[in-house]
C-alpha atoms as a PDB file:
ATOM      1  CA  UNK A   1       8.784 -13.949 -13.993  1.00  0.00           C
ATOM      2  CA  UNK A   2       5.868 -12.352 -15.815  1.00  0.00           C
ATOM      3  CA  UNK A   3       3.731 -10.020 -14.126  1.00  0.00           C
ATOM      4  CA  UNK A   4       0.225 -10.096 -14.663  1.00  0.00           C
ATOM      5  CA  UNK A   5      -2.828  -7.828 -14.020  1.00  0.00           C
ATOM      6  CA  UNK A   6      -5.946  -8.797 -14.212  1.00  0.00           C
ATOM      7  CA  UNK A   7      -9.044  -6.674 -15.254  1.00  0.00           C
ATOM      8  CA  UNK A   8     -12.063  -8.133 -13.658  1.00  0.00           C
ATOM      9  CA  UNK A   9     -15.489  -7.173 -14.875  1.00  0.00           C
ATOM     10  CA  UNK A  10     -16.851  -6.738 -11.063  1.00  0.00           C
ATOM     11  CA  UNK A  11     -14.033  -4.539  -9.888  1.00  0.00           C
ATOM     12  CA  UNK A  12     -13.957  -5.419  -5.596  1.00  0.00           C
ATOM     13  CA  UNK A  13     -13.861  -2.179  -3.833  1.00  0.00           C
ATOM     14  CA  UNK A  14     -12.030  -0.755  -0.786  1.00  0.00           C
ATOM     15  CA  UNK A  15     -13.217   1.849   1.363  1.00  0.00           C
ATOM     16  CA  UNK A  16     -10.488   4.731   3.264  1.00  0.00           C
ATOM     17  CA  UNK A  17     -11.517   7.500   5.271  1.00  0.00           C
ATOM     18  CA  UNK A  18     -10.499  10.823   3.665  1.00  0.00           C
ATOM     19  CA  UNK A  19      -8.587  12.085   7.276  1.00  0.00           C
ATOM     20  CA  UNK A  20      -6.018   8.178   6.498  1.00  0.00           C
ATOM     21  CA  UNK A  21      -6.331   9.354   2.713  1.00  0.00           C
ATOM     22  CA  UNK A  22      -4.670  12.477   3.647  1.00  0.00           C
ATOM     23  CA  UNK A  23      -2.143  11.257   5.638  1.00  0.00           C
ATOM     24  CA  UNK A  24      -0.871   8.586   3.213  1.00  0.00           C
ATOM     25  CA  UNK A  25      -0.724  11.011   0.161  1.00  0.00           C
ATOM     26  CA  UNK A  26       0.855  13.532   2.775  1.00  0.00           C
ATOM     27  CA  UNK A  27       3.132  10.994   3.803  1.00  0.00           C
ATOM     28  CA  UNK A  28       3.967   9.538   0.522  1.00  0.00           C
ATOM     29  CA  UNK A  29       4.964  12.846  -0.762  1.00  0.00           C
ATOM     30  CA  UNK A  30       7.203  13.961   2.237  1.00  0.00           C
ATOM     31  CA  UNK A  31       9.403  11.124   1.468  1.00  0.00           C
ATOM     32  CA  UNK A  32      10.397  12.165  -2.145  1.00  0.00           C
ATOM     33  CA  UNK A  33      12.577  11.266  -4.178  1.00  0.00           C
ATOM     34  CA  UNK A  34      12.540   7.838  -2.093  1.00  0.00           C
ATOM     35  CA  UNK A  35       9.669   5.273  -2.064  1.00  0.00           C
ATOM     36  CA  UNK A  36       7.697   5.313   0.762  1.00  0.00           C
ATOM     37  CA  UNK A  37       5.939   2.011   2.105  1.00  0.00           C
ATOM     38  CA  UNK A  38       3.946   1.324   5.169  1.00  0.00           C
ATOM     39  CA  UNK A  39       1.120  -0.525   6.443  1.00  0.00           C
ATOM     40  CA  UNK A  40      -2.962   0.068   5.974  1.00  0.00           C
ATOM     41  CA  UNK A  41      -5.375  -0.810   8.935  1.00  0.00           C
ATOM     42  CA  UNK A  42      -8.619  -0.348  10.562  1.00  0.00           C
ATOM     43  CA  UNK A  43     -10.117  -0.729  13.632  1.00  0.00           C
ATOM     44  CA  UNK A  44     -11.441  -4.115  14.175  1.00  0.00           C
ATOM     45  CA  UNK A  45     -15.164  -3.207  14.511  1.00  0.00           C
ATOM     46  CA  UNK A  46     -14.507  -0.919  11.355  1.00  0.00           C
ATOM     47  CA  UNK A  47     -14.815  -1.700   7.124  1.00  0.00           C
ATOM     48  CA  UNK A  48     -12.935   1.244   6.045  1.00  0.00           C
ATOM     49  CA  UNK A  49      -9.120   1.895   6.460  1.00  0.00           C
ATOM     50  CA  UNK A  50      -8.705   4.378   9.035  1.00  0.00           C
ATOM     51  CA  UNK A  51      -4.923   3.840   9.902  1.00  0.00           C
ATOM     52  CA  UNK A  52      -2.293   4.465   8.319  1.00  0.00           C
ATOM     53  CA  UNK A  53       1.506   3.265   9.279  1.00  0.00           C
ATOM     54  CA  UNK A  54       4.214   4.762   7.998  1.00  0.00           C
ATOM     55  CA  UNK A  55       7.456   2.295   7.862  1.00  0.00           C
ATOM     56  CA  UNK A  56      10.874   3.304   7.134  1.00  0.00           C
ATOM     57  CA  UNK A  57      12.136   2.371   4.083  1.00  0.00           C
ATOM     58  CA  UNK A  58      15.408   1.096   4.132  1.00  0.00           C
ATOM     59  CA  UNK A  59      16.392  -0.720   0.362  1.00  0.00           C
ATOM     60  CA  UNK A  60      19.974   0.519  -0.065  1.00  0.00           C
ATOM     61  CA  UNK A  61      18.457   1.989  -3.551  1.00  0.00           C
ATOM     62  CA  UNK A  62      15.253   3.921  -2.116  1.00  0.00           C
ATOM     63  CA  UNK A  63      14.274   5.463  -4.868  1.00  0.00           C
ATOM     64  CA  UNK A  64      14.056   2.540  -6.737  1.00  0.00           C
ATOM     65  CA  UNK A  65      12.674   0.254  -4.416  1.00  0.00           C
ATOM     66  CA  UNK A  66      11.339  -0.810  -0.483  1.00  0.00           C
ATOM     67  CA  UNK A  67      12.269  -2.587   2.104  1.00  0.00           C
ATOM     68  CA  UNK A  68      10.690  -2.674   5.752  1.00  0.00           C
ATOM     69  CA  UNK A  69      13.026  -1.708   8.620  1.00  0.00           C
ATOM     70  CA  UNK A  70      12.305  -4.917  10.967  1.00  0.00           C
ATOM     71  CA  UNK A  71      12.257  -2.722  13.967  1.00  0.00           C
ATOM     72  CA  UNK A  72       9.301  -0.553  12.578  1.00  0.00           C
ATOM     73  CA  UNK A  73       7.611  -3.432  10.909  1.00  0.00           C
ATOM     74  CA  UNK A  74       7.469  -5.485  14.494  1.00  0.00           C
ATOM     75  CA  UNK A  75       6.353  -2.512  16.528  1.00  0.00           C
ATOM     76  CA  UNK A  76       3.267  -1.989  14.166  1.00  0.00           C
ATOM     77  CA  UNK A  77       2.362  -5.099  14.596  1.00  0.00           C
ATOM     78  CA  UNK A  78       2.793  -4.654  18.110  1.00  0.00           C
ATOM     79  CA  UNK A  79       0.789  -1.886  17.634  1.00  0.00           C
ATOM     80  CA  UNK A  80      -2.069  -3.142  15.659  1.00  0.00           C
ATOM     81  CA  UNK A  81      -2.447  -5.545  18.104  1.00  0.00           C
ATOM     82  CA  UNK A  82      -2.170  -3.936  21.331  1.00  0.00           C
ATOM     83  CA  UNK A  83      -4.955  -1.613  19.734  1.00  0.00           C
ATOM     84  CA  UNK A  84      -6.942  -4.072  18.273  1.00  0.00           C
ATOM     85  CA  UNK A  85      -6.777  -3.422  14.921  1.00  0.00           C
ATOM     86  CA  UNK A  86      -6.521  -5.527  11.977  1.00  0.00           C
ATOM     87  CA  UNK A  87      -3.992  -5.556   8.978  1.00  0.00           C
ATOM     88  CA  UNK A  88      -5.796  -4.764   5.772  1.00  0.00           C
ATOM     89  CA  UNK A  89      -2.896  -4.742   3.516  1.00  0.00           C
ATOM     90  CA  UNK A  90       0.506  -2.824   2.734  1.00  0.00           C
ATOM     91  CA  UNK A  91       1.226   0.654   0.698  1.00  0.00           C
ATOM     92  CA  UNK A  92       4.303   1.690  -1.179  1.00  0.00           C
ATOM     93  CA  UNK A  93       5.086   4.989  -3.658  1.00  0.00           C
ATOM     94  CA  UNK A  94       6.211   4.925  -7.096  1.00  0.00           C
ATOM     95  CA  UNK A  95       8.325   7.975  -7.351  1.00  0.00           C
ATOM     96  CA  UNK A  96       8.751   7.965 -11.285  1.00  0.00           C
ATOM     97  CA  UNK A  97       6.482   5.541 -12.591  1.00  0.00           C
ATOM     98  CA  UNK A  98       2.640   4.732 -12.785  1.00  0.00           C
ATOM     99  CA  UNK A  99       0.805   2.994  -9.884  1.00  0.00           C
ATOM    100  CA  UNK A 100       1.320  -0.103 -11.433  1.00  0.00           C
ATOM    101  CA  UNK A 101       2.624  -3.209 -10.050  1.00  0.00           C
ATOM    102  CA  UNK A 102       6.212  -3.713 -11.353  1.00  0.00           C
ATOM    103  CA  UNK A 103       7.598  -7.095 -11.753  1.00  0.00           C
ATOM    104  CA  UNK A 104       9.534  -6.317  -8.999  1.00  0.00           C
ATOM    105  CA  UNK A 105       6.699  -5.875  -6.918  1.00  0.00           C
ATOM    106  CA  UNK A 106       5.361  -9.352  -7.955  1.00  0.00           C
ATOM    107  CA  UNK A 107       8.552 -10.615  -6.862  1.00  0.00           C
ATOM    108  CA  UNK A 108       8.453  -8.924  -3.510  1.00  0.00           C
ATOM    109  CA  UNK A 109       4.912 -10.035  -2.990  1.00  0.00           C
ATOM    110  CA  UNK A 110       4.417 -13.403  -0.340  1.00  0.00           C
ATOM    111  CA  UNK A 111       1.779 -12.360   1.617  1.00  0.00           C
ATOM    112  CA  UNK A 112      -1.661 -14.685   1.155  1.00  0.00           C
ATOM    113  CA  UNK A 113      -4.879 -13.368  -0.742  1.00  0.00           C
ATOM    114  CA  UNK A 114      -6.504 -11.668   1.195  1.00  0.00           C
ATOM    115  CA  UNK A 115      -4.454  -8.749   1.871  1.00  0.00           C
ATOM    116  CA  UNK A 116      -4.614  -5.422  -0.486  1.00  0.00           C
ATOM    117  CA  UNK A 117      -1.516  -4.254  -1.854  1.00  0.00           C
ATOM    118  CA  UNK A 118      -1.660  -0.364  -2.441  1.00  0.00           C
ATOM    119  CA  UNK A 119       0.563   1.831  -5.165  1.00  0.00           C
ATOM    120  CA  UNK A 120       1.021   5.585  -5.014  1.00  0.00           C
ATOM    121  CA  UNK A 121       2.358   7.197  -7.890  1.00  0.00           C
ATOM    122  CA  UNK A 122       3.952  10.447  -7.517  1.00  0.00           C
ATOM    123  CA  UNK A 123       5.193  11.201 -11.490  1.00  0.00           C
ATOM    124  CA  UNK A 124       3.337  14.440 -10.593  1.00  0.00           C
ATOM    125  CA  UNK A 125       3.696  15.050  -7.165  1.00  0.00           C
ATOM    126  CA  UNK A 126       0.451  17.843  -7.536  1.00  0.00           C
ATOM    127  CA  UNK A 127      -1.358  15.229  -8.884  1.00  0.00           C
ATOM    128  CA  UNK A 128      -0.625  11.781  -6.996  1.00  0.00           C
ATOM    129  CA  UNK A 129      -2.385   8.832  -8.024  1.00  0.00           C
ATOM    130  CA  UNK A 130      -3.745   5.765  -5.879  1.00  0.00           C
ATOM    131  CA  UNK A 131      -4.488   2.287  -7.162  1.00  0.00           C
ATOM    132  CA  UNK A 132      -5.402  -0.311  -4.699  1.00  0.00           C
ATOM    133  CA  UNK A 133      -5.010  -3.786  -5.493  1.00  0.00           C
ATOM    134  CA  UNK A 134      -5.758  -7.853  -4.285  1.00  0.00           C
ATOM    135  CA  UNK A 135      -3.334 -10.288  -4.943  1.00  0.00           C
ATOM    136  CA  UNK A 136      -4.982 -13.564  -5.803  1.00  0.00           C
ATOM    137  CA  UNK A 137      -3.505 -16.507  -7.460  1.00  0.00           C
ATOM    138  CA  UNK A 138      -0.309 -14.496  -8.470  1.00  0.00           C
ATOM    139  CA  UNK A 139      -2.173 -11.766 -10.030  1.00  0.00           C
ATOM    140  CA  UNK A 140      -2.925  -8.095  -8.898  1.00  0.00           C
ATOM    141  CA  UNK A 141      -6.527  -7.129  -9.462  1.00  0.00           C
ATOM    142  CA  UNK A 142      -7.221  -3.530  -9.379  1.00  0.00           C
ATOM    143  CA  UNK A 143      -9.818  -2.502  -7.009  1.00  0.00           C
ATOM    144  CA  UNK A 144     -12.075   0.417  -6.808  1.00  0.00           C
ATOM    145  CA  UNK A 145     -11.338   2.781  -3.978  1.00  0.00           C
ATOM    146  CA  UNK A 146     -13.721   4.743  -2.303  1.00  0.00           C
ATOM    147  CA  UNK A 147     -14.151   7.444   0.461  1.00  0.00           C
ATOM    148  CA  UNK A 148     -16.038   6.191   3.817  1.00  0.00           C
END
């Protein structure tokens, strides 16, 4: 499989809050050398991610790759539910590489459209970089993100 990226001329944007951007960079790094992953949310009456959910990553190769621990991915969306919040799409660290979607990642991928799909890169922990992204039609199209 081929993974594609798409470079639209009207970039879509997401909004985070800078107290959830904190807390996923924070997050992110705490977990090196392994790949963190997790969930992005917001409260239902809300546009801008202001939750983030940390899920245990438990790939037998985590610093290579992710994998949801069932447990932790059912309680948060236990969670997200029971709070009434709403799923906006799913986070995970590159360790080593660039926050680009790896063909791996395009494999790993079956949720529908309309959910983002986040990558951290951490090649300089000092200096982390975040790319949001849709998946539409079997591509990821980088979005722009911005602070609420």
């Amino acid at each position: 499989m081929s993974l594609s990226l798409s470079y639209p001329n009207n970039e879509a944007r997401t909004s985070i809050t800078k107290a959830a951007y904190t807390l996923l960079l924070d997050y992110c790094g705490s977990i090196l050398p392994n790949e963190a992953c997790g969930v992005l949310a917001r409260e239902k009456e809300r546009h801008s991610i202001d939750i983030i959910l940390p899920i245990r990553n438990i790939h037998p190769h985590p610093s290579e790759s992710f994998y949801f621990d069932p447990e932790e991915w059912t309680a948060a969306c236990f969670s997200m539910e029971k709070n009434r919040q709403q799923l906006v799409g799913f986070f995970h660290s590159h360790p080593n590489t660039a926050a680009i979607p790896s063909n791996r990642d395009g494999e790993g991928f079956h949720f529908h459209s309309g959910f983002q799909y986040w990558i951290i890169s951490l090649t300089d922990p000092s200096a982390p970089v975040v790319q949001p992204y849709r998946h539409q039609d079997g591509v990821f199209m980088p979005a722009q993100l911005v602070f609420a």
